[in-house]
N, C-alpha and C. Protein backbone atom coordinates (compact mmCIF):
# COMPACT_ATOMS: atom_id res chain seq x y z
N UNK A 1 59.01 59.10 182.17
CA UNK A 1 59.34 59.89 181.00
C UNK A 1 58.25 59.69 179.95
N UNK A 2 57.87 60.42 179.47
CA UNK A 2 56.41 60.93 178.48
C UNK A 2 57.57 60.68 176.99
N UNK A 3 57.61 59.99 176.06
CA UNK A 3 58.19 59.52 174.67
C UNK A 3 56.91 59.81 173.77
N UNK A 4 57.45 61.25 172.83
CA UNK A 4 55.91 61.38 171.85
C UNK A 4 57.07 61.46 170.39
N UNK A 5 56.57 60.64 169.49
CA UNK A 5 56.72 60.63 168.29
C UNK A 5 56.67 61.61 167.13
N UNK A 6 57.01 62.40 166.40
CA UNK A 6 56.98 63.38 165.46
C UNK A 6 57.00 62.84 164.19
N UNK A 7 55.83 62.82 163.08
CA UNK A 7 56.56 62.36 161.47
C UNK A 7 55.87 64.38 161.04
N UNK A 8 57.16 64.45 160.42
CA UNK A 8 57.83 66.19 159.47
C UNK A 8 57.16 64.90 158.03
N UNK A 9 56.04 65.18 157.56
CA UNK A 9 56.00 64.85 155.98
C UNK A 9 56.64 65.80 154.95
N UNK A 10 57.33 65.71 153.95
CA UNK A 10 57.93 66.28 153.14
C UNK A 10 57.96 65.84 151.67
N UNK A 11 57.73 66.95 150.67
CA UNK A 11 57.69 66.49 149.93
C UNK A 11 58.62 68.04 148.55
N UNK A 12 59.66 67.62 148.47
CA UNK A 12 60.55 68.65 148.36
C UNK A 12 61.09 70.05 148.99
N UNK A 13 60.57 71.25 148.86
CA UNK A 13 60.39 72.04 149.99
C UNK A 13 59.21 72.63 150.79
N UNK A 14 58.03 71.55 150.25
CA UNK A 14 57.20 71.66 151.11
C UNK A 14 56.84 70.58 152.39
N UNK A 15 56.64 71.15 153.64
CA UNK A 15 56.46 70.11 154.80
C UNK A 15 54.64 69.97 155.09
N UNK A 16 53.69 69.37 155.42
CA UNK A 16 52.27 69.10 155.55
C UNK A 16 52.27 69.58 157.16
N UNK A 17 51.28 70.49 157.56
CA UNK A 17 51.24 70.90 159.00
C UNK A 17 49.28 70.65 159.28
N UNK A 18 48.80 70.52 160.50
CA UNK A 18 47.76 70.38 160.94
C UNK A 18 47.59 71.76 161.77
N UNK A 19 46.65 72.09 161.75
CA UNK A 19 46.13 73.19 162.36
C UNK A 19 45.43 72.96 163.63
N UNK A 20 45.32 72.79 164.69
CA UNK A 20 45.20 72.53 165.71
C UNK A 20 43.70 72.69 166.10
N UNK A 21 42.80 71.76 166.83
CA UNK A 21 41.24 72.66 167.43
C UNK A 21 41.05 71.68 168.58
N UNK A 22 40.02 72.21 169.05
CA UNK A 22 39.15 71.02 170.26
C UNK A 22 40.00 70.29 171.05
N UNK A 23 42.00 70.90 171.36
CA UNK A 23 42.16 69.79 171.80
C UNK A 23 42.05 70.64 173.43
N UNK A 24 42.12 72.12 173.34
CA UNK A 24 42.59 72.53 175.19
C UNK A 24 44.02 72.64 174.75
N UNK A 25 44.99 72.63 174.01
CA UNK A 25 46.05 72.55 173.89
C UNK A 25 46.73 73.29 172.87
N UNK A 26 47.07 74.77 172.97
CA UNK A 26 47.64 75.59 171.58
C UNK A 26 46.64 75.29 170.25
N UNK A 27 45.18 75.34 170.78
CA UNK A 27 44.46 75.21 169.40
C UNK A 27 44.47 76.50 168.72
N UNK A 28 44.56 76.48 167.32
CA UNK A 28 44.96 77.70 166.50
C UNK A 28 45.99 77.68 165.60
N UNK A 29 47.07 77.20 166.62
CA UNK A 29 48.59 77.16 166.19
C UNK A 29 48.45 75.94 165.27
N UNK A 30 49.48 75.70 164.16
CA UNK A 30 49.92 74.92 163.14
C UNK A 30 51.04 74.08 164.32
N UNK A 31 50.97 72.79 163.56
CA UNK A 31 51.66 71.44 164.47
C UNK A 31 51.87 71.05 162.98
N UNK A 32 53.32 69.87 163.71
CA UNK A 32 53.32 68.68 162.85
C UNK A 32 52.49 67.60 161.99
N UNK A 33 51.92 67.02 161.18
CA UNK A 33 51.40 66.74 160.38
C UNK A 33 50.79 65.20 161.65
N UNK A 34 51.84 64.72 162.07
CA UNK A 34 51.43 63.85 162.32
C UNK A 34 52.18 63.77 163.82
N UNK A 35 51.73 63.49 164.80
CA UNK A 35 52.40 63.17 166.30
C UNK A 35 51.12 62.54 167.44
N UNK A 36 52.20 62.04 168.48
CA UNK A 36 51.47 61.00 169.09
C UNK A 36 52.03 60.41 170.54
N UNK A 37 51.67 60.53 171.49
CA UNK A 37 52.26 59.63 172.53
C UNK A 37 52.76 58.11 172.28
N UNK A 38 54.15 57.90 172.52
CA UNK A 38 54.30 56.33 172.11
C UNK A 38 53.54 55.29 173.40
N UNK A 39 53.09 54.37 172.97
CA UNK A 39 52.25 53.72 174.15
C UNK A 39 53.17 52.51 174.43
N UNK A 40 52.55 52.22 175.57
CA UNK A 40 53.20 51.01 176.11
C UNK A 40 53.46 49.87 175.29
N UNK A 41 54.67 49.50 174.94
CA UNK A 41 54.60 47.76 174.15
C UNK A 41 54.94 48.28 173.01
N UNK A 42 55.45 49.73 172.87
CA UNK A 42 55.65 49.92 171.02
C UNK A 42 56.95 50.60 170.94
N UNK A 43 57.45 50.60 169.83
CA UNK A 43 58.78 51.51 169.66
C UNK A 43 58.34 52.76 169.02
N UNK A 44 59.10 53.07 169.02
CA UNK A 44 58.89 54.97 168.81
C UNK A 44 58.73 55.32 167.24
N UNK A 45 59.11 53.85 166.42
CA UNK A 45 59.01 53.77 165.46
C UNK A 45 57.18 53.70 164.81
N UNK A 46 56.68 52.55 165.55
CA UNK A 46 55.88 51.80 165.82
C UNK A 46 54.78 52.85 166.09
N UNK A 47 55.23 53.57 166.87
CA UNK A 47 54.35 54.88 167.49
C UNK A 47 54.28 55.87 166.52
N UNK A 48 55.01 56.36 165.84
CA UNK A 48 54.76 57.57 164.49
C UNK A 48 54.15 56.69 163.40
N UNK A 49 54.43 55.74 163.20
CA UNK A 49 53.69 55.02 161.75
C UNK A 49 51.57 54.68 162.32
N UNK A 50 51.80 54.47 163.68
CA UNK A 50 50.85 54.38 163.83
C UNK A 50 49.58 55.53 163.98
N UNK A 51 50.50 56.89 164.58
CA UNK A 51 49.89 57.85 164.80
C UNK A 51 49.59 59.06 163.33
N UNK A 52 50.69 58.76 161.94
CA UNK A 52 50.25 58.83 160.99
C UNK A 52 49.02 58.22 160.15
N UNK A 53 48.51 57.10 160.47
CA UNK A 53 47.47 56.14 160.11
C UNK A 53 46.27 56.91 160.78
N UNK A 54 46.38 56.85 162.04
CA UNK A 54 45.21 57.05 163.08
C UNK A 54 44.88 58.97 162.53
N UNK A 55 46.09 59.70 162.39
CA UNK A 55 45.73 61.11 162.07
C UNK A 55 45.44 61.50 160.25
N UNK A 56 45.83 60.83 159.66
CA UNK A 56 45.97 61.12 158.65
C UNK A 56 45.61 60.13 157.41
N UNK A 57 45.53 58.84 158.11
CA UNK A 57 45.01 58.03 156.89
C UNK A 57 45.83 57.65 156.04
N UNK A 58 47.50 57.65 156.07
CA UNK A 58 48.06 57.20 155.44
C UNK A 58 48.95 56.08 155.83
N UNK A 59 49.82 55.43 155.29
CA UNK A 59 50.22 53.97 155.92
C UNK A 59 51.69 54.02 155.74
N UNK A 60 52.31 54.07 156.91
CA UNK A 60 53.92 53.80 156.50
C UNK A 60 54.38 52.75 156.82
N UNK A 61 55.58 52.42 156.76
CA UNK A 61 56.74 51.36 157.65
C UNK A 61 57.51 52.06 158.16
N UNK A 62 58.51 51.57 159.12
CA UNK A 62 59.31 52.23 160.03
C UNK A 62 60.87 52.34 158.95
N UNK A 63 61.14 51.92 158.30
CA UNK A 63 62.28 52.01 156.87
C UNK A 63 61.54 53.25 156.26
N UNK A 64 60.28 53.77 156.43
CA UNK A 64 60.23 55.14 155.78
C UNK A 64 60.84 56.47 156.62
N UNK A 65 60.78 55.97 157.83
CA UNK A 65 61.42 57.59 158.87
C UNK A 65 62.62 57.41 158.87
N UNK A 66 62.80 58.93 158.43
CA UNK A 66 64.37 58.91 158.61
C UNK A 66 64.73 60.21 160.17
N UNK A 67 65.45 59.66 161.08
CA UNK A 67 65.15 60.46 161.92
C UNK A 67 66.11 61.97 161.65
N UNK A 68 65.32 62.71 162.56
CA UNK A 68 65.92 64.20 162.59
C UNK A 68 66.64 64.42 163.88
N UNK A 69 65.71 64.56 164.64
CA UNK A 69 66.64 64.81 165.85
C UNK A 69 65.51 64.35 167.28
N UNK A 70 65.94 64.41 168.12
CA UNK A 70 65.72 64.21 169.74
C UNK A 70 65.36 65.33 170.33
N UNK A 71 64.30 65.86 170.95
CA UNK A 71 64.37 67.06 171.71
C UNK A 71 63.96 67.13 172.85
N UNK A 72 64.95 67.41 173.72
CA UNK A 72 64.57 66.66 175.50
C UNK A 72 64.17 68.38 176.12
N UNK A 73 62.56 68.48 176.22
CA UNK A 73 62.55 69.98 176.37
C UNK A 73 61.51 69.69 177.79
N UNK A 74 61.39 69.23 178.38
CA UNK A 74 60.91 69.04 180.23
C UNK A 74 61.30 67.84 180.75
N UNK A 75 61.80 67.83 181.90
CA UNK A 75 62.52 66.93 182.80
C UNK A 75 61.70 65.62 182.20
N UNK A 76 60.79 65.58 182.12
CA UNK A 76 59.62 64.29 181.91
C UNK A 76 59.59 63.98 180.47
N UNK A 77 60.01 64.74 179.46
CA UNK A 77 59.26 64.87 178.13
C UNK A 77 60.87 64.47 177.15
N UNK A 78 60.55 63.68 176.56
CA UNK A 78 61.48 63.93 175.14
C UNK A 78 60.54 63.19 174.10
N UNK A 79 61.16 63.98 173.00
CA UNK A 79 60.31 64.42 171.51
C UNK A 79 61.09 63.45 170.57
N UNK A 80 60.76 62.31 169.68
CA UNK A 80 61.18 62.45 168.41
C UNK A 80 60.78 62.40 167.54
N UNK A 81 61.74 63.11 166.82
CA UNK A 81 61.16 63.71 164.98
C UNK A 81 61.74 62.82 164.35
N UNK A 82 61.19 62.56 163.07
CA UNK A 82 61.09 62.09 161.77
C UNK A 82 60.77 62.53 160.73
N UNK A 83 61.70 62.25 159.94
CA UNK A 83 60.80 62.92 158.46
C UNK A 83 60.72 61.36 157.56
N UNK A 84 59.54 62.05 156.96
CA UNK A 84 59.04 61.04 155.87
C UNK A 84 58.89 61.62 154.44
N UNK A 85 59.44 61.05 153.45
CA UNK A 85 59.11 61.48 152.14
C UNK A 85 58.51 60.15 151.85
N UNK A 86 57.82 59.36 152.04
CA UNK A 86 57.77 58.16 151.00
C UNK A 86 56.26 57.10 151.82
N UNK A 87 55.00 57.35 151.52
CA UNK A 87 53.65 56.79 151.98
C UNK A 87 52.73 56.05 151.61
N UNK A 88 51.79 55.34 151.50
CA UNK A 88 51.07 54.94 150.83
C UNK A 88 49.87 55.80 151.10
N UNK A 89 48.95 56.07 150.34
CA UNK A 89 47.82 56.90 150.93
C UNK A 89 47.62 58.47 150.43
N UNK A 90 46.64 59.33 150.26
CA UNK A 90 46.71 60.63 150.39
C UNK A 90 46.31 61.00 152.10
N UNK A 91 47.37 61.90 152.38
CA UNK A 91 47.22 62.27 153.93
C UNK A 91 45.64 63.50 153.55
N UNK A 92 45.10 63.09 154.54
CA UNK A 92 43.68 63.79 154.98
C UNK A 92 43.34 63.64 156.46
N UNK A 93 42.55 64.50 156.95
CA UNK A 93 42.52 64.52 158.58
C UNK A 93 40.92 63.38 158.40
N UNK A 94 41.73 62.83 159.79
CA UNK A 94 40.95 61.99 160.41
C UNK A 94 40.20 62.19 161.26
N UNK A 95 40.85 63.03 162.21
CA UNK A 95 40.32 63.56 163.15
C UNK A 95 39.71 65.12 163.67
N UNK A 96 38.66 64.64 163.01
CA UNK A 96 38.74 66.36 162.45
C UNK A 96 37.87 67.36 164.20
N UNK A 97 37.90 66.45 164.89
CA UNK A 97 37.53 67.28 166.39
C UNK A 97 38.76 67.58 167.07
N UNK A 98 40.04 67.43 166.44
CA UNK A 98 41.40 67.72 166.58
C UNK A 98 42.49 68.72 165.88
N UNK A 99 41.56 68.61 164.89
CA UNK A 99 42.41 69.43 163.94
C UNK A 99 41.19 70.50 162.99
N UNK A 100 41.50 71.51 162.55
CA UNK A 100 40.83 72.18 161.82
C UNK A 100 40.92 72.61 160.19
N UNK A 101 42.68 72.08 159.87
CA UNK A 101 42.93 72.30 158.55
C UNK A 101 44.20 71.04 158.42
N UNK A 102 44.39 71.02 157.05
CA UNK A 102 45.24 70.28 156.74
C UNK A 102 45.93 70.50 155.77
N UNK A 103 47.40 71.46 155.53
CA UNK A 103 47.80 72.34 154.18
C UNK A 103 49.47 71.83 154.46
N UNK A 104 49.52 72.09 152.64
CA UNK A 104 51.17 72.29 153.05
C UNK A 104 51.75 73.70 152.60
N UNK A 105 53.11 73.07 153.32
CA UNK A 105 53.67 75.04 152.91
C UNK A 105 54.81 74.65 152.81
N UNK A 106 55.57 75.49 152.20
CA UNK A 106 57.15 75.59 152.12
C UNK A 106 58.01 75.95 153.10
N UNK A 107 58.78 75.20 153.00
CA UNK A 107 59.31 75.49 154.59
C UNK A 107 60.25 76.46 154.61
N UNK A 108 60.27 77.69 153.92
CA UNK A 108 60.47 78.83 154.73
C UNK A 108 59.29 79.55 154.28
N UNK A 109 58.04 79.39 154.44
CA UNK A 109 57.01 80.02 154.58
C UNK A 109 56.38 79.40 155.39
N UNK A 110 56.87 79.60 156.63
CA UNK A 110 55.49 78.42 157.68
C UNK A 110 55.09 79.52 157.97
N UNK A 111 53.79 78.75 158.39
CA UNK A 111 52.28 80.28 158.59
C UNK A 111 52.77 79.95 160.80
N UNK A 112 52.09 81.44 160.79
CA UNK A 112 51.59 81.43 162.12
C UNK A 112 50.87 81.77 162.57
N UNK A 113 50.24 81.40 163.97
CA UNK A 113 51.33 80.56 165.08
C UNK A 113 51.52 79.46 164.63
N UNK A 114 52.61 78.59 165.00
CA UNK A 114 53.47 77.54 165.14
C UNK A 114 53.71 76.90 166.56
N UNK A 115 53.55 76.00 166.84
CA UNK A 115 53.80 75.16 167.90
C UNK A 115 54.95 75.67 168.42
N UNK A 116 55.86 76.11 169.40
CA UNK A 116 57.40 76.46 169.71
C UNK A 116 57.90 75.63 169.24
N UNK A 117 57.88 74.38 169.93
CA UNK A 117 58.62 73.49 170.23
C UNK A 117 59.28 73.33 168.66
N UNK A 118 58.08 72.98 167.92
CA UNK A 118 58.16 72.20 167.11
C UNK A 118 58.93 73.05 165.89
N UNK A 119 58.33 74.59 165.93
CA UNK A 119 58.74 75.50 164.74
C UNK A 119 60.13 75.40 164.98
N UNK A 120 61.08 75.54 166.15
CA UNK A 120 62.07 75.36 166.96
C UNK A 120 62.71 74.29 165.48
N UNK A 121 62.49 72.79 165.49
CA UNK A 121 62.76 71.76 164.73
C UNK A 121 62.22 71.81 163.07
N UNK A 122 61.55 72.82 162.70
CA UNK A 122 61.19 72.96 161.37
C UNK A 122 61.91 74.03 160.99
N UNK A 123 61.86 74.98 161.63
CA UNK A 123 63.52 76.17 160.99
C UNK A 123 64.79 75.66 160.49
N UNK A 124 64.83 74.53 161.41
CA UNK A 124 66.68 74.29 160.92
C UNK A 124 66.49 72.44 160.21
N UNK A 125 65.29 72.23 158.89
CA UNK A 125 65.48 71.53 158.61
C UNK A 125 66.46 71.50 157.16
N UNK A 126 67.05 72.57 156.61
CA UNK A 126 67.67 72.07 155.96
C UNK A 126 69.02 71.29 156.50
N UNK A 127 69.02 70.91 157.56
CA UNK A 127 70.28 69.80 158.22
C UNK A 127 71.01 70.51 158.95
N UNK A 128 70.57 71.90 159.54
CA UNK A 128 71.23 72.51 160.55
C UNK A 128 70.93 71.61 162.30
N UNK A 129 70.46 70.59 162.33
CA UNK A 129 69.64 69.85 163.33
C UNK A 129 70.83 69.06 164.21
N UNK A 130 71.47 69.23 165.48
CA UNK A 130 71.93 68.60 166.33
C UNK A 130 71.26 66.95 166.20
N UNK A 131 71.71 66.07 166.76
CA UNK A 131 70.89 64.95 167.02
C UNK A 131 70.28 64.97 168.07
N UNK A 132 70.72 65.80 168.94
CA UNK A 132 70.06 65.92 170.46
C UNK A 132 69.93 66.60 170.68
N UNK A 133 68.77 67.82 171.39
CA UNK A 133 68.74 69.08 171.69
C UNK A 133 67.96 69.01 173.17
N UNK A 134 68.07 70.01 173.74
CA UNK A 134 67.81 69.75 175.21
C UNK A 134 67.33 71.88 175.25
N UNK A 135 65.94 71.51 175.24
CA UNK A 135 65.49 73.02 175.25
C UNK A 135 64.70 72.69 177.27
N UNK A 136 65.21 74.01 177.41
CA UNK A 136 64.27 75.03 178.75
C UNK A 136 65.41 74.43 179.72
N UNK A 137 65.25 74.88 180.99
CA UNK A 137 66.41 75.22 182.46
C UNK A 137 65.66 73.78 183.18
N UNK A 138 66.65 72.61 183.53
CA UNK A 138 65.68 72.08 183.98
C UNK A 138 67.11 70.98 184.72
């Protein structure tokens, strides 16, 4: 099973999205601000605070995510999200052979394209969010 981490930054009704490039992977489309494969030896916690640092340059603790939801969308794959209001740091891309922009928007103005998956979990953040969601036939 593939465990990838999601931090949703927020900062009233605006959420921070990355614009995607160079990866081979929906480059173009707007993504989550911050996400990451959790690696071996870490918690999932452990894995978004870290993959916020490594993408963005900013520094959390795991008492800053508050989770959203679970999204089990391929036999192999489940997703979790987090939101964060609370950082040390100004978020700026790190990786900029990964990403091409770095903006925020209001979250009922997300630009597109949008990641599915993910726009999927940013539509229904005013707390319309199951804890568990289980997207595609599988």
């Amino acid at each position: 099973m593939i465990a990838v981490a999601y931090v949703v930054f927020q900062r009233g009704d605006r959420v921070l999205l990355q614009q995607r490039a160079g990866t081979g992977f929906l480059d173009g489309y707007w993504a989550t601000g911050a996400a990451g494969h959790v690696e071996a030896g870490e918690s999932v916690h452990q894995a978004a605070c870290r993959e916020a640092f490594e993408e963005l340059g900013v520094e959390l603790q795991p008492g800053d995510l508050a989770s959203l939801t679970v999204l089990h969308r391929a036999p192999d794959r489940v997703d979790f999200f987090f939101r964060c209001t609370s950082w040390s740091g100004q978020p700026r891309l790190m990786e900029p052979d990964k990403a091409a922009a770095l903006r925020w928007f209001p979250v009922d103005e997300l630009p597109t394209p949008m990641v599915p998956h993910e726009l999927y979990v940013f539509q229904r953040l005013d707390g319309d969010l199951p804890g568990v969601i289980s997207l595609g036939d599988f």
